[in-house]
N, C-alpha and C. Protein backbone atom coordinates (compact mmCIF):
# COMPACT_ATOMS: atom_id res chain seq x y z
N UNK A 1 116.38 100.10 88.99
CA UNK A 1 116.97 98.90 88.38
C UNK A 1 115.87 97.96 87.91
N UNK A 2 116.10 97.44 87.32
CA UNK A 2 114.84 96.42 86.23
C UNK A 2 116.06 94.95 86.02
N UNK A 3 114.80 94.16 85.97
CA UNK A 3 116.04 92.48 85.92
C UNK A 3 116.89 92.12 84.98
N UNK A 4 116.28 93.17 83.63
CA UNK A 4 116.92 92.74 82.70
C UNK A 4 118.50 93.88 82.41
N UNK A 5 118.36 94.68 83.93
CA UNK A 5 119.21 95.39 83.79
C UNK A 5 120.70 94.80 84.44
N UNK A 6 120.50 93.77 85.24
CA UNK A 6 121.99 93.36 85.36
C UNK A 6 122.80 92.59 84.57
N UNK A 7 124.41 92.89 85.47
CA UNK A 7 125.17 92.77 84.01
C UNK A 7 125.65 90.89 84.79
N UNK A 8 127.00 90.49 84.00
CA UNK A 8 127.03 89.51 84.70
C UNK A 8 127.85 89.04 86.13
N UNK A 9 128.38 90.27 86.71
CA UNK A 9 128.82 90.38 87.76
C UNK A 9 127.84 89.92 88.74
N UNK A 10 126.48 90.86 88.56
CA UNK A 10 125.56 91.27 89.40
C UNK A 10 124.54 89.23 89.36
N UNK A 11 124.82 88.70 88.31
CA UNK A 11 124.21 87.12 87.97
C UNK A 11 125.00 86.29 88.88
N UNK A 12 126.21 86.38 88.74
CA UNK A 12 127.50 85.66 89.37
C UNK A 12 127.18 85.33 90.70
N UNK A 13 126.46 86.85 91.32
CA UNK A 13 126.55 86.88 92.63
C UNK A 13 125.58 86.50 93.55
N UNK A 14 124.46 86.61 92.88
CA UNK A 14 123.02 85.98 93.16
C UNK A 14 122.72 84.35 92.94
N UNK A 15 124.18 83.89 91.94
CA UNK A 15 124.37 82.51 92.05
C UNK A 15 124.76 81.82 93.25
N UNK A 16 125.69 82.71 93.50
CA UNK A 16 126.44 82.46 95.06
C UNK A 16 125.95 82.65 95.80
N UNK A 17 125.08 83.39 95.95
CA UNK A 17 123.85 83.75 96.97
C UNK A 17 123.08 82.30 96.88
N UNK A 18 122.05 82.22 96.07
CA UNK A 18 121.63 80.98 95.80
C UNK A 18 122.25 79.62 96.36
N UNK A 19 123.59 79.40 95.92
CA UNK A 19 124.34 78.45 96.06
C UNK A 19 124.53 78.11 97.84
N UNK A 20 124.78 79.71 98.26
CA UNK A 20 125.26 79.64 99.96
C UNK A 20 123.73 79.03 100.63
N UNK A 21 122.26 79.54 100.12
CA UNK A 21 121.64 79.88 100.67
C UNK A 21 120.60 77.98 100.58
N UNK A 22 121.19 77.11 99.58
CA UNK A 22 120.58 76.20 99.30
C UNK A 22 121.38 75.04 100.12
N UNK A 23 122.65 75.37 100.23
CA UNK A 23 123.87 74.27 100.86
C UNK A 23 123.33 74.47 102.00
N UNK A 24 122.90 75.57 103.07
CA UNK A 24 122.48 75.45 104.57
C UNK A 24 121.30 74.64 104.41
N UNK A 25 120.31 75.02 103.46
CA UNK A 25 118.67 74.21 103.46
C UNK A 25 118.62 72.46 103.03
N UNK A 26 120.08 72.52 102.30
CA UNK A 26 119.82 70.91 102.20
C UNK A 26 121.12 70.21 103.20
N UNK A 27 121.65 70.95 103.78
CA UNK A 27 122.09 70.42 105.52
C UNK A 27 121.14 70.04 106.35
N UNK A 28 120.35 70.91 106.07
CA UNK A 28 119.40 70.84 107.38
C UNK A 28 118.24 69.44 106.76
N UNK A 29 118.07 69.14 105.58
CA UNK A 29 117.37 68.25 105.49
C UNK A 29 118.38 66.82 105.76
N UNK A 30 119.75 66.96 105.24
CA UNK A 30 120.23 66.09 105.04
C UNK A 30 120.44 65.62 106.32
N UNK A 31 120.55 66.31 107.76
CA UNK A 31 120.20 65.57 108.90
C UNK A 31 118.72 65.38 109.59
N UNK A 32 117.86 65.87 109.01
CA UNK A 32 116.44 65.54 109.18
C UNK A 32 116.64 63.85 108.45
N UNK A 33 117.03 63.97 107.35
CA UNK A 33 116.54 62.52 106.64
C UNK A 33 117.66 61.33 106.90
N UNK A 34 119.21 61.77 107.48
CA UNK A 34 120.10 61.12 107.36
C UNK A 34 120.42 60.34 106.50
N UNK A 35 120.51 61.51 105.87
CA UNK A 35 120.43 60.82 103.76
C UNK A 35 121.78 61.81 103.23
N UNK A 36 122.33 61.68 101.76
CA UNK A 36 123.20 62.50 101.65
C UNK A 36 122.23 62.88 100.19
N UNK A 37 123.27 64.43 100.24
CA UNK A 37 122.34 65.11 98.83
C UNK A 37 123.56 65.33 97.90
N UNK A 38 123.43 65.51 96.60
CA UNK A 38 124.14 66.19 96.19
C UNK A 38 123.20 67.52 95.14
N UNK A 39 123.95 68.49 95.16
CA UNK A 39 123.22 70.12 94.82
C UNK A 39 124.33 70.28 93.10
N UNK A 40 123.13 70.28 92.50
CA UNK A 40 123.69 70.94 91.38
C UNK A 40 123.91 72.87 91.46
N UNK A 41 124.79 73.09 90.80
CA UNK A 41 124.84 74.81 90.35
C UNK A 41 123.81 75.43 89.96
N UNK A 42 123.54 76.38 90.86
CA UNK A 42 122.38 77.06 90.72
C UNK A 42 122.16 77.77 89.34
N UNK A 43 121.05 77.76 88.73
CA UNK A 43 121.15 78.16 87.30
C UNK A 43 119.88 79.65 87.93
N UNK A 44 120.53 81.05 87.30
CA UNK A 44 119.42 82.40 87.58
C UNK A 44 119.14 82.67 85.61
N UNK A 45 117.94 82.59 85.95
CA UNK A 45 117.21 82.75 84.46
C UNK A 45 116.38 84.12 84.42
N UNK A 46 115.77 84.67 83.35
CA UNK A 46 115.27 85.71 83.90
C UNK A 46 114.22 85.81 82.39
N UNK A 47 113.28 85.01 82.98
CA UNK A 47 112.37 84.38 81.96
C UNK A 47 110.84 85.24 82.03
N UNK A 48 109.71 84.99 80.73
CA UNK A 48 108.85 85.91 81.26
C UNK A 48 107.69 84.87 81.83
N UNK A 49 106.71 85.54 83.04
CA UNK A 49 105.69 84.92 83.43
C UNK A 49 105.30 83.93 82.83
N UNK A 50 104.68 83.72 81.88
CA UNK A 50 103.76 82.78 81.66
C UNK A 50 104.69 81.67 80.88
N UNK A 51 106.10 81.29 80.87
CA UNK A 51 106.93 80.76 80.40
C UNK A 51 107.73 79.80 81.40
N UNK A 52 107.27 79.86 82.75
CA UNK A 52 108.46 79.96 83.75
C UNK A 52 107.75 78.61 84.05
N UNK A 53 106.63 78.31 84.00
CA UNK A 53 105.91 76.44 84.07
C UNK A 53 106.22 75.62 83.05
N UNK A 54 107.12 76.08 81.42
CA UNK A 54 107.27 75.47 80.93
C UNK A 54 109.06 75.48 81.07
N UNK A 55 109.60 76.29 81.49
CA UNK A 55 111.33 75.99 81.63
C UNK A 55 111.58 75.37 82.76
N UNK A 56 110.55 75.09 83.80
CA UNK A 56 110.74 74.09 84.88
C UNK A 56 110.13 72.80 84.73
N UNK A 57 109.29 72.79 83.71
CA UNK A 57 109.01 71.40 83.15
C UNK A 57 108.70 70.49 83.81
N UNK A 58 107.59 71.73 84.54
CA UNK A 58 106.78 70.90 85.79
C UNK A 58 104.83 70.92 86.20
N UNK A 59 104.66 71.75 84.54
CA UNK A 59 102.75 72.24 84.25
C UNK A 59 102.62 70.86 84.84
N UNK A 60 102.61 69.60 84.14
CA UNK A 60 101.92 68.52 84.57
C UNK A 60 102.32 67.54 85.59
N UNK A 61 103.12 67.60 86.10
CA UNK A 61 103.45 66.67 86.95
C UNK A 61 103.12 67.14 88.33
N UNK A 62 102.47 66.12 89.15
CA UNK A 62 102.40 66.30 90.71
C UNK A 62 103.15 66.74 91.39
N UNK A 63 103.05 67.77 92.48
CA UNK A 63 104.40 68.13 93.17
C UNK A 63 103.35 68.74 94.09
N UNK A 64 104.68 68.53 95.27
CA UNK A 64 104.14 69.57 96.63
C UNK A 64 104.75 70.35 96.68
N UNK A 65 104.65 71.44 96.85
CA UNK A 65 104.92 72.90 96.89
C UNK A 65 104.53 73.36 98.46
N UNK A 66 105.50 74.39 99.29
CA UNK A 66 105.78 74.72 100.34
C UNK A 66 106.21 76.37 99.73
N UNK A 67 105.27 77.50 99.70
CA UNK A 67 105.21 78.40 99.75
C UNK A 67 105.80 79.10 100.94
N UNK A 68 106.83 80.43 101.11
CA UNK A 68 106.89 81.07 102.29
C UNK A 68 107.07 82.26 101.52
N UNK A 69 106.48 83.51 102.03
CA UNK A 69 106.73 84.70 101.85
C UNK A 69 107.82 85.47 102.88
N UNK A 70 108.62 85.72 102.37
CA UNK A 70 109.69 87.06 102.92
C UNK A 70 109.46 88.45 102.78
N UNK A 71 109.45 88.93 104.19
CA UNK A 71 109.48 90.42 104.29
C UNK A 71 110.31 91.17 105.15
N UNK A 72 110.46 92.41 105.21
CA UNK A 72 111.69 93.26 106.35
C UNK A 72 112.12 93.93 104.63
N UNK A 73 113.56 93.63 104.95
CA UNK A 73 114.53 94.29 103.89
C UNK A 73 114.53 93.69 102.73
N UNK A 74 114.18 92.41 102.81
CA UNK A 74 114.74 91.56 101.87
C UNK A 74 112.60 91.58 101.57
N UNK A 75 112.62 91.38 100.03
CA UNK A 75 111.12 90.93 100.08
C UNK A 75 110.82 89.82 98.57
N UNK A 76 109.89 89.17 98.87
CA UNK A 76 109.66 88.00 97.65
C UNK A 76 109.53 86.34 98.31
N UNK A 77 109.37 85.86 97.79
CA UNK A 77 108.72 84.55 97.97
C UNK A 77 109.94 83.54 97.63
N UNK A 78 110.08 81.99 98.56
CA UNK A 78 110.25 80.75 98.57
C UNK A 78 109.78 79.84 98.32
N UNK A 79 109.63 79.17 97.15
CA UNK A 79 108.95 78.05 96.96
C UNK A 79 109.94 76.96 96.79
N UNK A 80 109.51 75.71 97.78
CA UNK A 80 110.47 74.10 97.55
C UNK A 80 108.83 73.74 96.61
N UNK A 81 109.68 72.72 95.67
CA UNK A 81 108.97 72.29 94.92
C UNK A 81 109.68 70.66 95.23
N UNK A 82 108.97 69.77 95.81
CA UNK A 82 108.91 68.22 95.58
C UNK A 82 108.68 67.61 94.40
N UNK A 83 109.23 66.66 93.60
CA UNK A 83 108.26 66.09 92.51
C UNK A 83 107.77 64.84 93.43
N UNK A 84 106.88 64.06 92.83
CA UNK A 84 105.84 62.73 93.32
C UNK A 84 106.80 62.06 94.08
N UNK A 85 107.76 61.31 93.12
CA UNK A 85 108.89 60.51 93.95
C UNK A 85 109.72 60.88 95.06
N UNK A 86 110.25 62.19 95.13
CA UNK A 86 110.71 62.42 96.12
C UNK A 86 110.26 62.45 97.36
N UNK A 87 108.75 63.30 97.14
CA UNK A 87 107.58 63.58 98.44
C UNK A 87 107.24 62.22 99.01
N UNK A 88 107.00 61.06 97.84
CA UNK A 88 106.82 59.51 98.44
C UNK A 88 107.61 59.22 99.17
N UNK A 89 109.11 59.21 99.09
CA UNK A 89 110.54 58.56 99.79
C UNK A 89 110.83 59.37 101.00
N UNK A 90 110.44 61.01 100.78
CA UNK A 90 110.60 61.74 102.13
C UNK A 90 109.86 60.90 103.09
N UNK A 91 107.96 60.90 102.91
CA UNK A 91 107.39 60.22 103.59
C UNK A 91 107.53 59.12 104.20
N UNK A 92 107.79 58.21 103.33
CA UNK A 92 108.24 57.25 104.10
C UNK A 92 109.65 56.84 104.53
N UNK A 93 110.65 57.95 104.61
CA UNK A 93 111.47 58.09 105.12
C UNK A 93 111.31 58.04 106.80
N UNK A 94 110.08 59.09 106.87
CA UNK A 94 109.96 59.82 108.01
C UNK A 94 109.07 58.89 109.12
N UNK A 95 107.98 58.76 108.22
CA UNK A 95 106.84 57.85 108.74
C UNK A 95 106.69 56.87 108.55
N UNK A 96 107.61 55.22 107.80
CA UNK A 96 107.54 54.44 107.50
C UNK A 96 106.60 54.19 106.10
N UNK A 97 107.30 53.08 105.05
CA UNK A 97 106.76 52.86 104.35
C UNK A 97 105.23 52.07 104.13
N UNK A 98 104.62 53.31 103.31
CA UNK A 98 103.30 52.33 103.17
C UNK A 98 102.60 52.75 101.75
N UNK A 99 101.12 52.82 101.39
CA UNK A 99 100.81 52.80 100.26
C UNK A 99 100.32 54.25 100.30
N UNK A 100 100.37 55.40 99.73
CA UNK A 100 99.90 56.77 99.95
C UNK A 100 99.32 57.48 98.92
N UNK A 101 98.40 58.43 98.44
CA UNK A 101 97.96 59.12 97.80
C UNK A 101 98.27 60.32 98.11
N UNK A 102 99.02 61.12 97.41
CA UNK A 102 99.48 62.15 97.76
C UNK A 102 98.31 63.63 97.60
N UNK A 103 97.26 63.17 96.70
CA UNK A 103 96.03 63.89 96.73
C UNK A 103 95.03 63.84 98.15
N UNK A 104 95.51 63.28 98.98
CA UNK A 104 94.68 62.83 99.81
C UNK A 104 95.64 62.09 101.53
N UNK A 105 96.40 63.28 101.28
CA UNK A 105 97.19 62.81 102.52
C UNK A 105 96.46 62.72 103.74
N UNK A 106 96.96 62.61 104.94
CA UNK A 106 96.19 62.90 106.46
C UNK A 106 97.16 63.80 107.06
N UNK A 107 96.55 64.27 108.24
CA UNK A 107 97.01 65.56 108.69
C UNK A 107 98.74 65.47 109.34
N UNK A 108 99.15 64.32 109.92
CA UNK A 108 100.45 63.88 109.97
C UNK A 108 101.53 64.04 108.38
N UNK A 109 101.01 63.47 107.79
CA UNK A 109 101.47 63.59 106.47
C UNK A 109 101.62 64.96 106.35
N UNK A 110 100.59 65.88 105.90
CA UNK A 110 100.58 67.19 105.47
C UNK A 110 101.76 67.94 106.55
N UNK A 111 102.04 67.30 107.89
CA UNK A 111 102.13 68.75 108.70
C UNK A 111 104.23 68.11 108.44
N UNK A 112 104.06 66.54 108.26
CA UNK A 112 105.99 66.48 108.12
C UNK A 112 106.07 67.78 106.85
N UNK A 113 105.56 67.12 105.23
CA UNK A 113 105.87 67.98 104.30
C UNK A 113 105.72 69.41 104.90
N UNK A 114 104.80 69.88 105.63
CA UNK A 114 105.38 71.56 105.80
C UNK A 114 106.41 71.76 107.22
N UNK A 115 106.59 71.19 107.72
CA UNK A 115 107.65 71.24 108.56
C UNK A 115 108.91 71.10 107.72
N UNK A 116 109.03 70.41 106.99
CA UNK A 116 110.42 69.85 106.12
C UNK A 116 110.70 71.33 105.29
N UNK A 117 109.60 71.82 104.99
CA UNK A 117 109.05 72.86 103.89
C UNK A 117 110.00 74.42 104.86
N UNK A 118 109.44 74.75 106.23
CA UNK A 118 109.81 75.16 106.73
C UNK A 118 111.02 75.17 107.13
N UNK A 119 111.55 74.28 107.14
CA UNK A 119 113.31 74.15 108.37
C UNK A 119 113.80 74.55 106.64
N UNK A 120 113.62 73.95 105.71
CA UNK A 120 114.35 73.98 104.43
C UNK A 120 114.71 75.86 103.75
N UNK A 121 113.59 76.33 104.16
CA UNK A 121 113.20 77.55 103.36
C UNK A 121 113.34 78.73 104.79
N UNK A 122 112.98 78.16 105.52
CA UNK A 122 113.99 78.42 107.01
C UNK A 122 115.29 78.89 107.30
N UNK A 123 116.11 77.77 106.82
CA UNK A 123 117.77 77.34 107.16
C UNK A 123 118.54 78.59 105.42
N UNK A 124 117.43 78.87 104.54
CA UNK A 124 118.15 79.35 103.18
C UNK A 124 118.10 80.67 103.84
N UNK A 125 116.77 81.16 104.23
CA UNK A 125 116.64 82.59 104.05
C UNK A 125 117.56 82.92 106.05
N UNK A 126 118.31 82.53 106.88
CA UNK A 126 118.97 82.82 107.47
C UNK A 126 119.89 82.78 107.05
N UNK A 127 120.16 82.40 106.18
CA UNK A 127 121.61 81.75 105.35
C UNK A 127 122.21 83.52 104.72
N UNK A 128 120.78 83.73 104.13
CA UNK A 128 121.07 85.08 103.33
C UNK A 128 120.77 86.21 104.29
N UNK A 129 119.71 86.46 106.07
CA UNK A 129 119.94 87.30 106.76
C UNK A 129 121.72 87.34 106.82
N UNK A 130 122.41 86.49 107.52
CA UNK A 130 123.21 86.60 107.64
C UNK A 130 124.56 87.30 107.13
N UNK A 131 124.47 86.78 106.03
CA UNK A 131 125.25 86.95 104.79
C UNK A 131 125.32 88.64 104.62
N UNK A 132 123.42 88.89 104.17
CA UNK A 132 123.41 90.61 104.05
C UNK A 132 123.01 91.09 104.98
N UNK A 133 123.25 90.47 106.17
CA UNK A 133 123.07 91.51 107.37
C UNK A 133 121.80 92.39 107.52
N UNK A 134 120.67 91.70 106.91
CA UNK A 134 119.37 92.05 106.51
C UNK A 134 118.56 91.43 107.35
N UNK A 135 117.74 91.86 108.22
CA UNK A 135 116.54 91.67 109.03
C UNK A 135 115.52 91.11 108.23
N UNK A 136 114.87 89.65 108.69
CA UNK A 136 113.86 88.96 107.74
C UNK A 136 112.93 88.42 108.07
N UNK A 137 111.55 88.51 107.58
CA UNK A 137 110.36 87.79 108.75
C UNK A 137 110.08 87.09 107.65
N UNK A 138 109.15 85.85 108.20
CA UNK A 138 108.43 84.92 107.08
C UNK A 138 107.25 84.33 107.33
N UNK A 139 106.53 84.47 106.42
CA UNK A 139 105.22 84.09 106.57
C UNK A 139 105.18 82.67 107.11
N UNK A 140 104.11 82.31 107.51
CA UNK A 140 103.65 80.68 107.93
C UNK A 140 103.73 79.91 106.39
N UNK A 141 104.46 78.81 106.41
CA UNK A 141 104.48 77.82 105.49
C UNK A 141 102.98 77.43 104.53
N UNK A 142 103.11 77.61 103.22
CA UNK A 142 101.58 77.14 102.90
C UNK A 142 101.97 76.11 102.23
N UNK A 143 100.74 74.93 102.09
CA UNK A 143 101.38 73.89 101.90
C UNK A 143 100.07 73.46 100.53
N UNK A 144 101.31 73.12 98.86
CA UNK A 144 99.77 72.96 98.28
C UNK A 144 100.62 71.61 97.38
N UNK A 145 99.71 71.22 97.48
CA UNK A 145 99.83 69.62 96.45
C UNK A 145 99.12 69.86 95.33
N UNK A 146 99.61 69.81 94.01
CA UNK A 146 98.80 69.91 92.64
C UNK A 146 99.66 69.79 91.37
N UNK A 147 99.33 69.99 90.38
CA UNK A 147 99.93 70.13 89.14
C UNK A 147 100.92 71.05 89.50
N UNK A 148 102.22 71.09 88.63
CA UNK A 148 102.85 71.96 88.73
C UNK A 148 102.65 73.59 88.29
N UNK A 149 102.16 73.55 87.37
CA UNK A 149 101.81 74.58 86.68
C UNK A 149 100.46 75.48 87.83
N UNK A 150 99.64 74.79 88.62
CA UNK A 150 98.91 75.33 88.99
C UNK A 150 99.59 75.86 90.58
N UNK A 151 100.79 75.34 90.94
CA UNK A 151 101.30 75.60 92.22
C UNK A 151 102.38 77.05 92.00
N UNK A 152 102.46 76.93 90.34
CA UNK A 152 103.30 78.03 90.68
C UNK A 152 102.94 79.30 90.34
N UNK A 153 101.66 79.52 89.98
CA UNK A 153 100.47 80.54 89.57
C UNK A 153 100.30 81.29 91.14
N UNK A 154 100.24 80.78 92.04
CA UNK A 154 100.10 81.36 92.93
C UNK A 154 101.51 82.46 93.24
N UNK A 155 102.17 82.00 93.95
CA UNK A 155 103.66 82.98 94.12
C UNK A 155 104.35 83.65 92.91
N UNK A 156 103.93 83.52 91.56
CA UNK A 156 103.80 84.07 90.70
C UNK A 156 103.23 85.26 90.08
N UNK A 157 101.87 85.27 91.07
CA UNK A 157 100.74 86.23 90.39
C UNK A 157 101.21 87.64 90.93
N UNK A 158 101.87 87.72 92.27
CA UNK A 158 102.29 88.72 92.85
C UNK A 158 103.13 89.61 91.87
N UNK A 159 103.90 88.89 91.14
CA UNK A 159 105.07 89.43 90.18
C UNK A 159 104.02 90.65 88.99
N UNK A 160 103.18 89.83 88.47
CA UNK A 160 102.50 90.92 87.44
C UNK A 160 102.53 92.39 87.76
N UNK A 161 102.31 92.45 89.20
CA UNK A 161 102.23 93.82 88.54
C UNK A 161 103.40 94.97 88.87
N UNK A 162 104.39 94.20 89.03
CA UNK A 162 105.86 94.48 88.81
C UNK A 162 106.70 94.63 87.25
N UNK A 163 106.15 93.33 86.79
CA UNK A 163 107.02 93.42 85.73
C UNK A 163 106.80 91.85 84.70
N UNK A 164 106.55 92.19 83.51
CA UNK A 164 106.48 90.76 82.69
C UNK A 164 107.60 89.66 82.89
N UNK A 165 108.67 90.19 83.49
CA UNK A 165 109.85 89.15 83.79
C UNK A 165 109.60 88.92 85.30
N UNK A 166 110.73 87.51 85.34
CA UNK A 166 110.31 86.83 86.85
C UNK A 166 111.95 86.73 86.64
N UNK A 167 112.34 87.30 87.67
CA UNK A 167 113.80 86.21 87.85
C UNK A 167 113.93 85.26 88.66
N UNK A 168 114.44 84.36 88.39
CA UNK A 168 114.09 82.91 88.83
C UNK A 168 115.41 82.53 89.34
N UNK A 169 115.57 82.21 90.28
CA UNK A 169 116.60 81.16 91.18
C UNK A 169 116.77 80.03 91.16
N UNK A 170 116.68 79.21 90.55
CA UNK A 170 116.80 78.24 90.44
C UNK A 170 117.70 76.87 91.27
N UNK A 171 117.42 76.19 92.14
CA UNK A 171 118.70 75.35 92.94
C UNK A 171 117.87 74.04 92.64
N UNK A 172 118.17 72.91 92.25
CA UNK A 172 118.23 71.75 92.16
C UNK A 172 118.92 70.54 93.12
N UNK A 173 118.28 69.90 93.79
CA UNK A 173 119.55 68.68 94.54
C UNK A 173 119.13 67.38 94.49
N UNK A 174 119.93 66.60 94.34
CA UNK A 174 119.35 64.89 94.16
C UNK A 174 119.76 64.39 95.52
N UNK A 175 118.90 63.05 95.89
CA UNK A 175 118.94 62.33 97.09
C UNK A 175 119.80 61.17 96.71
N UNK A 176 121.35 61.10 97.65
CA UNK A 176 122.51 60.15 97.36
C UNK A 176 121.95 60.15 95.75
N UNK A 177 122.38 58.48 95.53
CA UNK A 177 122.49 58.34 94.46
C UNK A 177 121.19 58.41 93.58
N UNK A 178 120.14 58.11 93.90
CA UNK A 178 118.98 58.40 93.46
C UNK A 178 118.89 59.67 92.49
N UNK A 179 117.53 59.07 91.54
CA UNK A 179 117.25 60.60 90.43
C UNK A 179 116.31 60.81 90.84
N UNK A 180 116.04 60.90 92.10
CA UNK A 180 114.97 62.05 92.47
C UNK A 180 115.10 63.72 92.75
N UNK A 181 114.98 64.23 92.16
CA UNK A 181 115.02 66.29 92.56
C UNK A 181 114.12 66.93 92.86
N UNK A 182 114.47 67.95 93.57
CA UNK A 182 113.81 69.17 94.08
C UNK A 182 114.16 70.47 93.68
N UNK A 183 113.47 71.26 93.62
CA UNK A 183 113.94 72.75 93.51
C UNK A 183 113.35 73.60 95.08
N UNK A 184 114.64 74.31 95.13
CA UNK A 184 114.29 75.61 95.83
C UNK A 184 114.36 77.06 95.23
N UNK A 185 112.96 77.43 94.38
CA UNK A 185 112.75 78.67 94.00
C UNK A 185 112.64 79.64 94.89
N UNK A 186 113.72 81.11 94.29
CA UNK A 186 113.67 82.11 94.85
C UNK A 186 113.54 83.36 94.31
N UNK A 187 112.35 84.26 94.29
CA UNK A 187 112.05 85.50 93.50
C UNK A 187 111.71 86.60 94.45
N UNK A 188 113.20 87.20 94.26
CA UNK A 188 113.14 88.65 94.69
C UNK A 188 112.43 89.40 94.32
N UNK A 189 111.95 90.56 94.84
CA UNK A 189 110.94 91.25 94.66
C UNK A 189 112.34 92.50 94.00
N UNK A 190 112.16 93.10 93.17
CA UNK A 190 113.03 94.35 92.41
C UNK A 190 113.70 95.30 93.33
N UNK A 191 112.89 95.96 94.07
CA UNK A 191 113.28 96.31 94.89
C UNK A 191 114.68 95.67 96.00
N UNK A 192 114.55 94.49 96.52
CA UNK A 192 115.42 93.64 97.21
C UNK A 192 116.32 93.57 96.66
N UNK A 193 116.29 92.76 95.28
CA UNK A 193 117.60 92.30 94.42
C UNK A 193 118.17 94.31 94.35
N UNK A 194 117.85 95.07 94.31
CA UNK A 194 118.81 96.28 93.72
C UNK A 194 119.41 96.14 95.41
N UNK A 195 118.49 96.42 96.26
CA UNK A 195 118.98 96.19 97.90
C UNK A 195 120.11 94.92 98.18
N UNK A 196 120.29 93.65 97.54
CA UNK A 196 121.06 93.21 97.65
C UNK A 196 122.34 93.28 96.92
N UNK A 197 122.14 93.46 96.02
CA UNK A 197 123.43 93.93 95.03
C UNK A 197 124.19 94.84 95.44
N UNK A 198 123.59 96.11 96.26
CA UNK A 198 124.12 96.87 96.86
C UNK A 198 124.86 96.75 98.18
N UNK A 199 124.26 95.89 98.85
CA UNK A 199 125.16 95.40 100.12
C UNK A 199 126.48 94.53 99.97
N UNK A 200 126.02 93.89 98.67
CA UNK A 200 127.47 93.15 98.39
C UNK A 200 128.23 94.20 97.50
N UNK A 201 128.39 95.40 97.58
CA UNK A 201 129.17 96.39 96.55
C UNK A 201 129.07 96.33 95.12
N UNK A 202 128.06 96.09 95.10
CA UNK A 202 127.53 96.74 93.79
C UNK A 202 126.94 98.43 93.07
């Protein structure tokens, strides 16, 4: 199976996947922060590499990024992507407000964002053991602050030598009323997605 080989049954379902797997991860923040979220509809794109920093429309802007790798049955990478504003308001959500450089955090700082990073990308991918009844280990949280474009080169590069397409997961959620967003990116490794499609009767 190849990405560009599913039809739209097989899209439908990886939405819902997505969808189940983002509603547990922003529970779990939403009582970390005692804040309310609301989650837009997961949008699955299936875009090529070197395109995928400009349909997230995030090359230049600051963001923290919380890398986790998945392995067992299921295999491919988690990335939460923060933009500036949000990572500011988490922080001082957590740790009280003060004046911060997000280039230049301290080690308290760094270790909430990968803890948050963790329970978030944590709470999704049990979401989906569960679901497919799939055994799942995960790497230690990596935690990188930078341009966007340069954060997503990393969990990206793995894909090349799979395939010029990335399928992309896409989940979006805003804080209450606020326009601040996040994404929780999710890229199955080819292998997995045919492995999951198949457990849900495909």
């Amino acid at each position: 199976m190849n990405y560009s080989d599913m039809d739209d049954q097989s899209r439908d379902i990886l939405k819902e996947l997505g969808n189940i797997g983002t509603g547990n991860a922003v529970s779990s923040l939403s009582q970390m922060m005692d804040c309310s979220f609301v989650i837009d509809t997961p949008v699955l794109q299936l875009v090529k590499y070197h395109e995928v920093s400009a349909v997230l429309s995030a090359t230049e802007e600051l963001q923290a990024g919380i890398i986790v790798e998945v392995f067992g049955k299921l295999e491919g990478v988690f990335l939460f992507l923060m933009n500036e504003n949000f990572t500011e308001t988490l922080l001082d959500n957590m740790l009280g407000e003060e004046k911060r450089d997000l280039t230049n955090l301290n080690d308290m700082e760094k270790s909430v964002i990968s803890e948050l990073g963790n329970i978030m990308c944590g709470s999704y991918i049990r979401a989906l053991s569960q679901l497919l009844d799939m055994d799942m280990d995960v790497s230690v949280p990596d935690l990188c602050i930078d341009m966007g474009g340069a954060i997503l080169s990393v969990p990206l590069s793995r894909f090349l030598r799979l395939s010029d397409d990335v399928l992309l997961i896409e989940n979006v959620f805003r804080m209450g009323e606020k326009s601040f967003s996040c994404r929780i990116l999710f890229l199955p490794e080819l292998d997995s997605l045919t492995a999951m499609l198949e457990t849900l009767g495909e």
